[in-house]
N, C-alpha and C. Protein backbone atom coordinates (compact mmCIF):
# COMPACT_ATOMS: atom_id res chain seq x y z
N UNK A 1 -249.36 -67.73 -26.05
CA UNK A 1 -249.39 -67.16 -27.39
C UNK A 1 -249.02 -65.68 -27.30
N UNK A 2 -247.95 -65.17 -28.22
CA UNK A 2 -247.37 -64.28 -28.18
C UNK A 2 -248.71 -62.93 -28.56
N UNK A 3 -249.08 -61.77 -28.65
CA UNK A 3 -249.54 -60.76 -29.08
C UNK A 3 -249.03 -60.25 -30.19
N UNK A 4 -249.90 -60.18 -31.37
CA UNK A 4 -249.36 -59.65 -32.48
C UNK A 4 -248.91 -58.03 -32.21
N UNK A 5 -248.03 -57.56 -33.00
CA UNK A 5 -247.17 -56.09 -33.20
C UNK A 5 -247.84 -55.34 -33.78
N UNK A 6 -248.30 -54.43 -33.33
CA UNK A 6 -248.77 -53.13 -34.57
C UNK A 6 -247.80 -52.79 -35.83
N UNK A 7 -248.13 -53.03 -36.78
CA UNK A 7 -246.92 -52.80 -38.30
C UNK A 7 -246.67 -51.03 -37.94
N UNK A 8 -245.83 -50.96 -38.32
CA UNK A 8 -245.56 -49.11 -38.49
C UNK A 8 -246.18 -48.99 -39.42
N UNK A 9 -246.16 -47.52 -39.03
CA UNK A 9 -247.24 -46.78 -40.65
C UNK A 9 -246.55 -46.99 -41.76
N UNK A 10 -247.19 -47.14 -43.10
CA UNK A 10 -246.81 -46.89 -43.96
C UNK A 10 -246.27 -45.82 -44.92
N UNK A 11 -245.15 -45.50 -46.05
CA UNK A 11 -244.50 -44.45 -46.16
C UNK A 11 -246.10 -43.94 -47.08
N UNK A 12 -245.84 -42.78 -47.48
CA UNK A 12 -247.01 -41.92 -48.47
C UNK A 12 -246.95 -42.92 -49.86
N UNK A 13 -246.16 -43.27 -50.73
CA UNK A 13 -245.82 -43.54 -51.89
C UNK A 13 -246.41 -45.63 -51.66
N UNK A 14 -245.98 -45.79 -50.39
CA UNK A 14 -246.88 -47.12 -50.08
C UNK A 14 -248.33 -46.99 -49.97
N UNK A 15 -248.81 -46.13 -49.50
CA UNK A 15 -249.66 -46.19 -48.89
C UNK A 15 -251.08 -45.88 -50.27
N UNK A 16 -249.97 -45.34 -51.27
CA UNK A 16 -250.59 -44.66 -52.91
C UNK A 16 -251.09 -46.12 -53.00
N UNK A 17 -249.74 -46.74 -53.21
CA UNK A 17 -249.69 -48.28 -53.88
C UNK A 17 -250.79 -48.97 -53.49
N UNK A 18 -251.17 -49.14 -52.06
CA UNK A 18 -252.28 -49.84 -51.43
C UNK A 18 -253.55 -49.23 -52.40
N UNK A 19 -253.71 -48.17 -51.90
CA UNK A 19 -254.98 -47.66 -52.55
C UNK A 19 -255.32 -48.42 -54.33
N UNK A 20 -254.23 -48.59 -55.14
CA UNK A 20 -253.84 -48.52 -56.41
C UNK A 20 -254.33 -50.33 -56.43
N UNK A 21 -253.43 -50.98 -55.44
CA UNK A 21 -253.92 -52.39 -55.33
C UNK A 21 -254.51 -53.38 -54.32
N UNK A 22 -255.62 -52.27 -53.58
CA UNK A 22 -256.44 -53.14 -52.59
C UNK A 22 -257.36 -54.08 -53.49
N UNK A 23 -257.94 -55.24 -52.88
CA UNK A 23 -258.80 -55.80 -53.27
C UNK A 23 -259.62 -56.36 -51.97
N UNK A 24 -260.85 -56.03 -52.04
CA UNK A 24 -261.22 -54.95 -52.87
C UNK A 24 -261.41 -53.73 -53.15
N UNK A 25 -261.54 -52.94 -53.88
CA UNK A 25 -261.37 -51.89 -54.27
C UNK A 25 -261.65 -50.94 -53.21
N UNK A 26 -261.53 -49.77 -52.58
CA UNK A 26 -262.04 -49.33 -51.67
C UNK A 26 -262.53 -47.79 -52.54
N UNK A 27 -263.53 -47.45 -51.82
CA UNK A 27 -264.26 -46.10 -52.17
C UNK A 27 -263.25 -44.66 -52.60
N UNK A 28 -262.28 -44.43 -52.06
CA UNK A 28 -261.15 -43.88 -52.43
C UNK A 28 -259.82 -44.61 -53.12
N UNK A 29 -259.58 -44.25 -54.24
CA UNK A 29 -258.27 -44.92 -55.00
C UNK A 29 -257.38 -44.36 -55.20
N UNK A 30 -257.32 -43.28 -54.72
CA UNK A 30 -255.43 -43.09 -54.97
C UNK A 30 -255.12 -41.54 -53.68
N UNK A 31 -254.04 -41.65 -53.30
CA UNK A 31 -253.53 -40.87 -52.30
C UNK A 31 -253.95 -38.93 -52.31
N UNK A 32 -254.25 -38.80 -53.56
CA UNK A 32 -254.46 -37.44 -53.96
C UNK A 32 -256.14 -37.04 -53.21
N UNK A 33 -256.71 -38.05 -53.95
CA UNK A 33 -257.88 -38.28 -53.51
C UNK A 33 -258.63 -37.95 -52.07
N UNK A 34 -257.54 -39.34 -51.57
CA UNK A 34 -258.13 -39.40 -49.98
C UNK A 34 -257.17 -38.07 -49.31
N UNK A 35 -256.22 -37.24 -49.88
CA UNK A 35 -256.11 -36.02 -48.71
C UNK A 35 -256.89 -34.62 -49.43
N UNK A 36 -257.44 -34.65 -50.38
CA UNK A 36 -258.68 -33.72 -50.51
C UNK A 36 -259.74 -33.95 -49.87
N UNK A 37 -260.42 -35.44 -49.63
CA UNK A 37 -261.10 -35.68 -49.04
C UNK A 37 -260.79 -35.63 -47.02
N UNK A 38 -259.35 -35.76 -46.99
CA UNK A 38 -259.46 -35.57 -45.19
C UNK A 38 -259.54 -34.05 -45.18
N UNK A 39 -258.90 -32.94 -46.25
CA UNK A 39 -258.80 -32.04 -46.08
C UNK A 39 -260.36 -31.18 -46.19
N UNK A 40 -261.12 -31.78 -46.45
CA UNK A 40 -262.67 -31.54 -46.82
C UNK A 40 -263.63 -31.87 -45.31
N UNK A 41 -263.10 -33.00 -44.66
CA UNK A 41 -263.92 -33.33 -43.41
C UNK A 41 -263.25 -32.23 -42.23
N UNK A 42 -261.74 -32.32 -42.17
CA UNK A 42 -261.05 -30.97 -41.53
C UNK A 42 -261.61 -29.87 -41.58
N UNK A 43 -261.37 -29.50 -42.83
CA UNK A 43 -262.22 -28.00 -43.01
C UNK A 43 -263.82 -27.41 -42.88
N UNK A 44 -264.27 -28.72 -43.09
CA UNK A 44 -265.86 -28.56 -43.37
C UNK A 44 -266.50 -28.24 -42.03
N UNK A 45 -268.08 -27.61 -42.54
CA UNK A 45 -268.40 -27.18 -41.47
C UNK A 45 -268.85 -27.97 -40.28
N UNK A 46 -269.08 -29.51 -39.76
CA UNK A 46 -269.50 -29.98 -38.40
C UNK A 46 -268.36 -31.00 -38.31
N UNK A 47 -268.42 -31.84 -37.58
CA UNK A 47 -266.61 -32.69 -37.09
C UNK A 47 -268.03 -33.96 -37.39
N UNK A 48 -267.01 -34.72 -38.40
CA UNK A 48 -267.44 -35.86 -39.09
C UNK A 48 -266.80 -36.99 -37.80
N UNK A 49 -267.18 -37.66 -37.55
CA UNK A 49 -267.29 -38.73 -36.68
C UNK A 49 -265.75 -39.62 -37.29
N UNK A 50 -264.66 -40.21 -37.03
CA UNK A 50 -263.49 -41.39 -37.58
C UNK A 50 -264.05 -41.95 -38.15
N UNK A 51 -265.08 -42.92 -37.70
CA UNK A 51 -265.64 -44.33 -38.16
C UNK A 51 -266.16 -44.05 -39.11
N UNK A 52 -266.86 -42.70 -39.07
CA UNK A 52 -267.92 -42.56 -40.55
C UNK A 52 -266.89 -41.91 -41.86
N UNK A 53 -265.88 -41.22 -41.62
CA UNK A 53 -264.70 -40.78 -42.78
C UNK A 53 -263.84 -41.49 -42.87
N UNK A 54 -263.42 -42.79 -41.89
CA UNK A 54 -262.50 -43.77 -42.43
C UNK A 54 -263.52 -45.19 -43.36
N UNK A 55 -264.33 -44.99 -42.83
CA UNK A 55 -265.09 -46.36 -44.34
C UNK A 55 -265.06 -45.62 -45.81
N UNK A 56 -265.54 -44.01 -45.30
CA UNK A 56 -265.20 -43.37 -46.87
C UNK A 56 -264.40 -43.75 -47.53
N UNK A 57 -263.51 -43.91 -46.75
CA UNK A 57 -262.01 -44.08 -47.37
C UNK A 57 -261.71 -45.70 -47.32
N UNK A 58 -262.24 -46.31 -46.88
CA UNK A 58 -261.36 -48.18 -47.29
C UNK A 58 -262.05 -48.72 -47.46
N UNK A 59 -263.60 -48.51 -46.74
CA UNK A 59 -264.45 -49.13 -47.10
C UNK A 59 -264.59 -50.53 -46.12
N UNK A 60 -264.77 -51.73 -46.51
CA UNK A 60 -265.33 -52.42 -46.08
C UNK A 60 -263.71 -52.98 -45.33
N UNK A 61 -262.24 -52.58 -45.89
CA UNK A 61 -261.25 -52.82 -45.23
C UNK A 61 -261.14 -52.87 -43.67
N UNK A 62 -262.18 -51.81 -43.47
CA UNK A 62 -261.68 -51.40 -42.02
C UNK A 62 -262.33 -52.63 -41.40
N UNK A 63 -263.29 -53.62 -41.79
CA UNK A 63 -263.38 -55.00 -40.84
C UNK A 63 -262.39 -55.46 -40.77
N UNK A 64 -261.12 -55.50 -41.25
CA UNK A 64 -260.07 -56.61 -41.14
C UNK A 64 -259.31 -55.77 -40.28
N UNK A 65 -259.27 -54.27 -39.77
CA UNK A 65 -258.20 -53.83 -39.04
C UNK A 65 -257.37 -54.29 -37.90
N UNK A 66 -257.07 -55.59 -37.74
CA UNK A 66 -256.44 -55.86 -36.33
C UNK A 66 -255.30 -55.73 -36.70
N UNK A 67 -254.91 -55.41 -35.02
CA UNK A 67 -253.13 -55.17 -35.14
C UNK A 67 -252.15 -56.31 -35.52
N UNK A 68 -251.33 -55.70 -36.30
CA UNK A 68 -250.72 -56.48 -37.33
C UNK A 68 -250.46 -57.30 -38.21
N UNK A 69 -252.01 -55.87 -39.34
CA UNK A 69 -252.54 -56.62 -40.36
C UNK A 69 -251.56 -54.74 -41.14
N UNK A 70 -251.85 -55.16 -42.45
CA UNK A 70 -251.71 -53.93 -43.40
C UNK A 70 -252.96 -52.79 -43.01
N UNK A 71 -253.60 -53.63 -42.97
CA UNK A 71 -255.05 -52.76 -42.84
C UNK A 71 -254.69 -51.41 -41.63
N UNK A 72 -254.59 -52.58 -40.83
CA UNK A 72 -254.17 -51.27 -39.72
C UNK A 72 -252.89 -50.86 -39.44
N UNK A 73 -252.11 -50.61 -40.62
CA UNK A 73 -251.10 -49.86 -41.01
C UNK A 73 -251.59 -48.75 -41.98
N UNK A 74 -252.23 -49.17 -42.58
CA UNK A 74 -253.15 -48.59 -43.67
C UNK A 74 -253.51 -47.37 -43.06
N UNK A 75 -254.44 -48.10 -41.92
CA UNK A 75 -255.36 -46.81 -41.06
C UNK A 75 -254.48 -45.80 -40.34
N UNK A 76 -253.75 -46.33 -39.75
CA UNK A 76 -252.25 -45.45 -38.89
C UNK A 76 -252.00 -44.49 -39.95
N UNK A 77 -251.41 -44.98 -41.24
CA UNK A 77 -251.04 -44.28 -42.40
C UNK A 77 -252.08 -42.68 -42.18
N UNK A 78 -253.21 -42.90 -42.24
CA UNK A 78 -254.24 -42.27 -42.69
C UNK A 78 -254.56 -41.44 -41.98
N UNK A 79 -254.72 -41.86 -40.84
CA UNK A 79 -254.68 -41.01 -39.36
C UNK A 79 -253.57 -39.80 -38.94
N UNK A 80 -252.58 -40.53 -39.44
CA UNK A 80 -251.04 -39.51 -39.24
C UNK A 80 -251.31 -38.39 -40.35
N UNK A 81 -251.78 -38.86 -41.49
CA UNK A 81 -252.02 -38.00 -42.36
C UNK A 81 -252.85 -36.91 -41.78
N UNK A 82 -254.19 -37.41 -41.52
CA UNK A 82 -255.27 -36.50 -40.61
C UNK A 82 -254.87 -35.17 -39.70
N UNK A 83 -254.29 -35.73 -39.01
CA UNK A 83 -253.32 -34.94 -37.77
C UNK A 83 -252.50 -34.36 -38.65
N UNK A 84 -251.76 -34.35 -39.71
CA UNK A 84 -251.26 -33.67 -40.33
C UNK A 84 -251.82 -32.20 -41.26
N UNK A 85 -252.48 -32.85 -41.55
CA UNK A 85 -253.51 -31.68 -42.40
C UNK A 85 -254.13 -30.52 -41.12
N UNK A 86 -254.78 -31.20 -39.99
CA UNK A 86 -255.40 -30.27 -39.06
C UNK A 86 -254.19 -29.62 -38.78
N UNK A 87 -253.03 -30.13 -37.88
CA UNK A 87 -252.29 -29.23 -37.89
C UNK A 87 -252.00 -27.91 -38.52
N UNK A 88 -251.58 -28.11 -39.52
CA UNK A 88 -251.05 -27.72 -40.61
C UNK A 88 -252.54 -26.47 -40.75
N UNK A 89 -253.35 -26.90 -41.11
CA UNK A 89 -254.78 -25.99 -41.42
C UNK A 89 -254.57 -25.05 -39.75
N UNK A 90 -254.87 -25.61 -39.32
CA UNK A 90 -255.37 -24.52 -37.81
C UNK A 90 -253.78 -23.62 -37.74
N UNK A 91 -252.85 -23.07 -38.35
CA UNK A 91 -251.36 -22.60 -38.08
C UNK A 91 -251.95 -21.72 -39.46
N UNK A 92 -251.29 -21.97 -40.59
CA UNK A 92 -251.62 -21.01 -41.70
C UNK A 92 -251.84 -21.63 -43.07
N UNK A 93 -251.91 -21.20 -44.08
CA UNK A 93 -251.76 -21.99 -45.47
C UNK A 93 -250.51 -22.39 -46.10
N UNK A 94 -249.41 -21.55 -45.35
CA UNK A 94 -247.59 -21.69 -45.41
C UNK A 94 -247.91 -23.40 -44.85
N UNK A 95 -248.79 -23.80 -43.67
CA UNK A 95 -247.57 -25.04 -43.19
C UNK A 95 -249.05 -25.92 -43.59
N UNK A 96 -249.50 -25.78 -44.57
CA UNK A 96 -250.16 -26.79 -44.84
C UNK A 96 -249.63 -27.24 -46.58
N UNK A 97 -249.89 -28.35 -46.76
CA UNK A 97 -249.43 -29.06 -48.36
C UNK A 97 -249.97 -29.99 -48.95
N UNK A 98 -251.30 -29.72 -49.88
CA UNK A 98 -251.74 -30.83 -50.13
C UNK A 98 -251.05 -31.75 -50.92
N UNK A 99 -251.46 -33.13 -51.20
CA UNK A 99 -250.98 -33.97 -52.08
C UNK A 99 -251.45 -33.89 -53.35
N UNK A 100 -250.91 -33.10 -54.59
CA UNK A 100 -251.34 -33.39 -55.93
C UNK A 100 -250.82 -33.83 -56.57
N UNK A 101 -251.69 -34.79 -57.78
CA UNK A 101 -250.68 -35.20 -58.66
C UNK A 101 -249.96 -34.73 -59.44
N UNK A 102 -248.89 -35.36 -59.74
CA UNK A 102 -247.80 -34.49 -60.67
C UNK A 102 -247.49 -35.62 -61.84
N UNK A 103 -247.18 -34.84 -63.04
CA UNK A 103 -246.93 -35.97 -64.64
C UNK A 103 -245.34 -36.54 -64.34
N UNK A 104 -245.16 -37.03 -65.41
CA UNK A 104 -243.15 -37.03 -65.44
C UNK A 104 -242.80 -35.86 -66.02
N UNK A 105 -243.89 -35.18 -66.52
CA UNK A 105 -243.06 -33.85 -67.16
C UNK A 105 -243.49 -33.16 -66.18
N UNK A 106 -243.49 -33.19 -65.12
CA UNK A 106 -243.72 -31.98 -63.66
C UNK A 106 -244.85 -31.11 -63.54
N UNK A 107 -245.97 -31.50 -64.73
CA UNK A 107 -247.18 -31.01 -64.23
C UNK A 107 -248.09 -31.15 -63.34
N UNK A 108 -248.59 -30.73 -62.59
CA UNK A 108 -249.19 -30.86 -61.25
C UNK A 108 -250.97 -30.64 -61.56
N UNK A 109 -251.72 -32.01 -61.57
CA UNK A 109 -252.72 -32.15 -61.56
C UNK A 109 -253.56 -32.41 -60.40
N UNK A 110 -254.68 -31.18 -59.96
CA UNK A 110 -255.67 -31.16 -58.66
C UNK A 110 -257.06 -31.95 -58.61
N UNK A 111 -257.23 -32.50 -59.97
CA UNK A 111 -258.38 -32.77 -60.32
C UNK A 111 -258.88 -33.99 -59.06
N UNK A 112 -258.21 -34.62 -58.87
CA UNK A 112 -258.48 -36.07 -57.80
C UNK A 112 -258.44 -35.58 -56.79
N UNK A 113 -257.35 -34.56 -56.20
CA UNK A 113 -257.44 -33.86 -54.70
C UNK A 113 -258.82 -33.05 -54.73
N UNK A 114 -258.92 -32.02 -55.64
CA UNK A 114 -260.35 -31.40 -55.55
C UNK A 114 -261.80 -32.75 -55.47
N UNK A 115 -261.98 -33.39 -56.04
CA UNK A 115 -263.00 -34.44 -55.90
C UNK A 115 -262.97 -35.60 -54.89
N UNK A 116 -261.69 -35.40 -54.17
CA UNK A 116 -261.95 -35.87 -52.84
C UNK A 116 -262.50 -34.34 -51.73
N UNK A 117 -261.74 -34.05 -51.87
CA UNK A 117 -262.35 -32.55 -51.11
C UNK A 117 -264.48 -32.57 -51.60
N UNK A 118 -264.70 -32.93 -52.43
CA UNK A 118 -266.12 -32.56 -53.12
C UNK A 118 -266.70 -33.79 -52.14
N UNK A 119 -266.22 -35.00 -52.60
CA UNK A 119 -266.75 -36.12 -51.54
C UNK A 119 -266.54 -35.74 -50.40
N UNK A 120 -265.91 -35.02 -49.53
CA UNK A 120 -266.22 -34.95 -47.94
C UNK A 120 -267.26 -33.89 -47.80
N UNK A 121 -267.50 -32.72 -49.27
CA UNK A 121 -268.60 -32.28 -48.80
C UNK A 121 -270.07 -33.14 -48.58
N UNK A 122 -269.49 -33.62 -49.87
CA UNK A 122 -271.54 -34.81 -50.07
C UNK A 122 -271.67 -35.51 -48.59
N UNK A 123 -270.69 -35.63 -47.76
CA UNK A 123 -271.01 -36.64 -46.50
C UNK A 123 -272.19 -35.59 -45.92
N UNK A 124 -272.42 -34.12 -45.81
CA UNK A 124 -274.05 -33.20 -45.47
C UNK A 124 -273.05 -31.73 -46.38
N UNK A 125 -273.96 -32.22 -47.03
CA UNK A 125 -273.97 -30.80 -48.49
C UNK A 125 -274.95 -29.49 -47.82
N UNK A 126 -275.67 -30.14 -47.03
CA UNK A 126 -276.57 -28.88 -45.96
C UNK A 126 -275.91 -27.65 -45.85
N UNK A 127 -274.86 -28.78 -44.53
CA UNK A 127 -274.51 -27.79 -43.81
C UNK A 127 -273.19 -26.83 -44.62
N UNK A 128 -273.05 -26.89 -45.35
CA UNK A 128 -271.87 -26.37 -46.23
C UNK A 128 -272.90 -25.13 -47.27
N UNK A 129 -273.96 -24.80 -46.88
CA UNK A 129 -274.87 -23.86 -47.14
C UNK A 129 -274.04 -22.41 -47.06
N UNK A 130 -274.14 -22.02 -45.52
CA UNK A 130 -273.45 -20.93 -45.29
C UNK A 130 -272.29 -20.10 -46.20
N UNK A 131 -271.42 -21.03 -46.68
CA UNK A 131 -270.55 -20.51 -47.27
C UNK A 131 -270.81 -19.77 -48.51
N UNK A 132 -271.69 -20.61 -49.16
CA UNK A 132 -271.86 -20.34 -50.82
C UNK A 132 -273.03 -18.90 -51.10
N UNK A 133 -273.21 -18.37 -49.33
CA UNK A 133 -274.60 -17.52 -49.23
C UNK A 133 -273.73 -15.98 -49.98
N UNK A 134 -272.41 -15.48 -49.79
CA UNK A 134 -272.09 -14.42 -50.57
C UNK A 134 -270.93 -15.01 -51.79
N UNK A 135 -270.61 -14.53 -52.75
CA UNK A 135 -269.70 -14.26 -53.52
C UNK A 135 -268.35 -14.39 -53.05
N UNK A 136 -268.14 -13.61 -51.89
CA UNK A 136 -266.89 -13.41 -51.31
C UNK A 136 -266.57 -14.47 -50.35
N UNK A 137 -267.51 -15.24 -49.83
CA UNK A 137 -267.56 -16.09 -48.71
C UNK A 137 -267.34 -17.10 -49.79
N UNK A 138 -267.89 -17.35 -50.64
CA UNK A 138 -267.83 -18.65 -51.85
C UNK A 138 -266.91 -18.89 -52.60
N UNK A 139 -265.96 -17.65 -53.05
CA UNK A 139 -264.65 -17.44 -53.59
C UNK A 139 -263.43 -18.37 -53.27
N UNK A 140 -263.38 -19.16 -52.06
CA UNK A 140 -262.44 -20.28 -51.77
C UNK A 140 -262.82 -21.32 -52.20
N UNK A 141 -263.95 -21.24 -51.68
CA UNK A 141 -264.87 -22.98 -52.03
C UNK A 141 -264.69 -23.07 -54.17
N UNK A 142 -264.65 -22.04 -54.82
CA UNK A 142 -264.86 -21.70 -56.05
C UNK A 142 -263.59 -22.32 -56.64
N UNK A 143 -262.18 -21.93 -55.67
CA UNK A 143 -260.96 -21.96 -56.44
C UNK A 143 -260.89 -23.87 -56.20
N UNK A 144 -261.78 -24.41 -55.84
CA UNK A 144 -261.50 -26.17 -55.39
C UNK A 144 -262.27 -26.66 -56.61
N UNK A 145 -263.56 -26.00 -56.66
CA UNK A 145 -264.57 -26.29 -57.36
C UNK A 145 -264.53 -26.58 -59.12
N UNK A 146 -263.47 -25.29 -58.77
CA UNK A 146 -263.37 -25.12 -60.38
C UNK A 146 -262.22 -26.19 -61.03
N UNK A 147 -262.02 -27.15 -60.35
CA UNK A 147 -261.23 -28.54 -60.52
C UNK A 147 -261.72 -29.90 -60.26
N UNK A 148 -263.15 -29.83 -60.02
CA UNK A 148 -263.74 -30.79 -59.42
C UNK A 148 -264.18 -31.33 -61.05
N UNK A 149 -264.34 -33.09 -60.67
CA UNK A 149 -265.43 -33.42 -61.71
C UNK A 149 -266.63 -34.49 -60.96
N UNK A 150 -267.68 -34.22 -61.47
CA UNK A 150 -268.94 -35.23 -60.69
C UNK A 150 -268.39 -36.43 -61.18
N UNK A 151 -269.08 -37.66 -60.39
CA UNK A 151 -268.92 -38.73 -60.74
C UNK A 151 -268.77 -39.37 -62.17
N UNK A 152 -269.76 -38.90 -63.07
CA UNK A 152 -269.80 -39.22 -64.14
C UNK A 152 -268.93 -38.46 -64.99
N UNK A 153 -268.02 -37.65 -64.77
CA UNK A 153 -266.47 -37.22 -65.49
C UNK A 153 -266.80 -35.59 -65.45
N UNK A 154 -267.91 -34.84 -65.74
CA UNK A 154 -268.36 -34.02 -66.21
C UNK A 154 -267.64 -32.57 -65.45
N UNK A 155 -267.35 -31.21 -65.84
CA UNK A 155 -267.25 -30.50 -64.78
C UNK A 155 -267.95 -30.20 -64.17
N UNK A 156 -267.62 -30.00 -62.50
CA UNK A 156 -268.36 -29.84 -61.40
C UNK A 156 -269.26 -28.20 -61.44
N UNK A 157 -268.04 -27.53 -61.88
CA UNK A 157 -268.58 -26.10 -62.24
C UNK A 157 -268.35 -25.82 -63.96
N UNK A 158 -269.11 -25.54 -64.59
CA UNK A 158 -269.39 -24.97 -65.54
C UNK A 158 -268.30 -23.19 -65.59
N UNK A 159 -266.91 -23.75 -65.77
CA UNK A 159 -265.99 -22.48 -65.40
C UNK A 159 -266.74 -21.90 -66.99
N UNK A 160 -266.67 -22.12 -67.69
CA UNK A 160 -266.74 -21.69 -69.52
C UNK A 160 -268.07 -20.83 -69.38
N UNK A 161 -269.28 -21.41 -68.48
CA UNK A 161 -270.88 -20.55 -68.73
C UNK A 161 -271.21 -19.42 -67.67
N UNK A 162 -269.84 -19.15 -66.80
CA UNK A 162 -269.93 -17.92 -65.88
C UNK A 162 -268.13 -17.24 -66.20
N UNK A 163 -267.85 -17.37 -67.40
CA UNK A 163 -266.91 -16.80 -67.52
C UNK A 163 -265.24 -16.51 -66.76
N UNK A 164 -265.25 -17.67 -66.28
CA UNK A 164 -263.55 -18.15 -65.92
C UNK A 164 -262.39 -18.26 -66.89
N UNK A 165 -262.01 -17.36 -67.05
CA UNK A 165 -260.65 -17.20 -68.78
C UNK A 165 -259.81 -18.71 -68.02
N UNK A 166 -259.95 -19.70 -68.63
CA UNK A 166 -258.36 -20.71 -68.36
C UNK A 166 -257.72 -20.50 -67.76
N UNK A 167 -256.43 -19.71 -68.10
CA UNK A 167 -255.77 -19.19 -67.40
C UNK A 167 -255.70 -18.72 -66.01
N UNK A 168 -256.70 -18.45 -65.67
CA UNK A 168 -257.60 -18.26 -63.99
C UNK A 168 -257.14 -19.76 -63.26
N UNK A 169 -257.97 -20.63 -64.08
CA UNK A 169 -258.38 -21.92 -63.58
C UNK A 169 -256.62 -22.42 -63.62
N UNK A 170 -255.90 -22.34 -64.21
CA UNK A 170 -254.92 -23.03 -63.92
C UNK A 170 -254.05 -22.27 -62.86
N UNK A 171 -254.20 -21.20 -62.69
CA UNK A 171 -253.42 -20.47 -61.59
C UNK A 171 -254.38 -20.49 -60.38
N UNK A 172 -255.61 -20.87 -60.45
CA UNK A 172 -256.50 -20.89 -58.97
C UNK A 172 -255.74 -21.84 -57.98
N UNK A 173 -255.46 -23.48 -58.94
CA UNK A 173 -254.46 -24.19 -58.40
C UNK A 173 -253.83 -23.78 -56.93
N UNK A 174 -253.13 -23.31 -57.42
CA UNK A 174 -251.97 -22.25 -56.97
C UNK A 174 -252.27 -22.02 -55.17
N UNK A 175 -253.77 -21.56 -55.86
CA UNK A 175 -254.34 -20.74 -54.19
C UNK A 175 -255.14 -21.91 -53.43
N UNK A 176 -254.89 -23.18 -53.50
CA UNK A 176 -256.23 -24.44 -52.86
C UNK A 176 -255.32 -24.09 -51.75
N UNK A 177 -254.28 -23.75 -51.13
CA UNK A 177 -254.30 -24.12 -49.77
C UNK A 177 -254.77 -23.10 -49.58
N UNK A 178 -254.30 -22.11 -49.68
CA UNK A 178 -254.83 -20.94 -49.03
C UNK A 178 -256.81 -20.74 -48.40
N UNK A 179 -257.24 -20.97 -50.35
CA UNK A 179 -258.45 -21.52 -50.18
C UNK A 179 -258.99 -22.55 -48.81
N UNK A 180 -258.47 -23.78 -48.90
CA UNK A 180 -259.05 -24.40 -47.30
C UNK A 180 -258.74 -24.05 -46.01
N UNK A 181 -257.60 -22.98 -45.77
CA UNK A 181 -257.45 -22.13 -44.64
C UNK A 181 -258.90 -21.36 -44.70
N UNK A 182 -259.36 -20.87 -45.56
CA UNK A 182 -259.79 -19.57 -45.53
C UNK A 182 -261.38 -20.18 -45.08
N UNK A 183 -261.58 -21.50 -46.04
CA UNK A 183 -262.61 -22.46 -45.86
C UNK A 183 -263.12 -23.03 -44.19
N UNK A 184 -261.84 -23.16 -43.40
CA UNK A 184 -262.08 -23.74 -42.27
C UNK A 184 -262.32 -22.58 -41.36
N UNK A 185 -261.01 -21.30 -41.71
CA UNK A 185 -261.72 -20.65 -40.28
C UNK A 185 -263.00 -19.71 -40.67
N UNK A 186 -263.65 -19.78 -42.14
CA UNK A 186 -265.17 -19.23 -42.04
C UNK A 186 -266.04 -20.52 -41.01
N UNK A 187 -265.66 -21.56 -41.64
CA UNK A 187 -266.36 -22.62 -40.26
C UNK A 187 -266.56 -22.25 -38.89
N UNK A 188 -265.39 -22.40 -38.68
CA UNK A 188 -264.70 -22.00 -37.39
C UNK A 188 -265.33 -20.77 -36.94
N UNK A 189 -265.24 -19.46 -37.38
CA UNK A 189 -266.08 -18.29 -36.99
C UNK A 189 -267.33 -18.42 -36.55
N UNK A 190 -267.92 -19.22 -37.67
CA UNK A 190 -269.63 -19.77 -37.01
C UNK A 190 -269.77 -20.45 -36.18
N UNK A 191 -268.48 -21.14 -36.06
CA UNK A 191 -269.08 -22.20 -34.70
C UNK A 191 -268.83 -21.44 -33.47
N UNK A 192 -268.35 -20.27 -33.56
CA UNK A 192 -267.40 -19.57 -32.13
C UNK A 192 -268.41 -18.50 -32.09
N UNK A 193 -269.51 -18.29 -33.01
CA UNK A 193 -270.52 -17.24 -32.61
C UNK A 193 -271.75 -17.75 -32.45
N UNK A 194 -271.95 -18.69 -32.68
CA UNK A 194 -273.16 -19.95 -32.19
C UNK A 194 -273.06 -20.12 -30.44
């Protein structure tokens, strides 16, 4: 009996699709999502374990992963992504790019990338303490935040009851990469003076 083939990874725009039509549903649904959320375990402050940030993400999929299933094309997909983002993060905010969504009229919506980024904090909201201890240290985490929505739709931050003019909030956009550069190597600093 021959050995099944590992499938190649899947392209980004497939890999949307999966998310869009797994069954069943997996904990992350759409591509924007799950690279706020890798970009959230990357950046964040302790190194999240594979096994425990890839169920985040497929969920109960990852039982079926054998080679040369979708599944574990799926995961390849996801992984390459991974390695992509760290890269990209540990070099500068130039060679990093998150995935946001964009309309047909070319508007570019963060709301799903920021609330995956929010879910890799909830995996220990603890340790993500440090940051929020000054103003200035919190100021990155702020420009993600202020795009987030909790589960139940609501905003994550209250931009309107600490005085964020709109206009802010739609140009903060702008600065999320920069923001998770700035996010990882405050990490990074603490872990190198520990």
């Amino acid at each position: 009996m021959k050995a099944p083939k590992r499938l190649k990874r899947l392209t980004f725009n497939q890999l949307d699709h999966w998310f869009e039509t797994a069954d069943p549903i997996p904990p992350i649904q759409s591509l924007s999502t799950m690279d706020g959320f890798l970009a959230g375990v990357i950046a964040g402050p302790e190194p999240i374990p594979p096994e425990v940030w890839m169920r985040r993400i497929i969920g109960d999929h990852e039982n079926h992963a054998f080679i040369g299933t979708k599944t574990q094309a799926v995961i390849d997909t996801i992984i390459a992504r991974y390695d992509e983002i760290s890269t990209g993060l540990a070099k500068s905010h130039r060679e990093y790019g998150p995935f946001f969504l964009k309309t047909e009229d070319g508007e570019i919506i963060v709301d799903e990338w920021a609330n995956g980024f929010c879910t890799a904090m909830r995996l220990n909201m603890p340790a993500w303490a440090p940051i929020m201890v000054t103003v200035d240290d919190a100021a990155p985490l702020m420009a993600i935040m202020m795009h987030a929505t909790t589960p139940d739709g609501n905003a994550a931050l209250d931009t309107g009851s600490i005085g964020i003019p709109e206009e802010f909030i739609e140009e903060a956009k702008w600065l999320i990469p920069e923001a998770v550069v700035k996010i990882r190597n405050f990490f990074q600093s603490l872990k190198s003076n520990t």
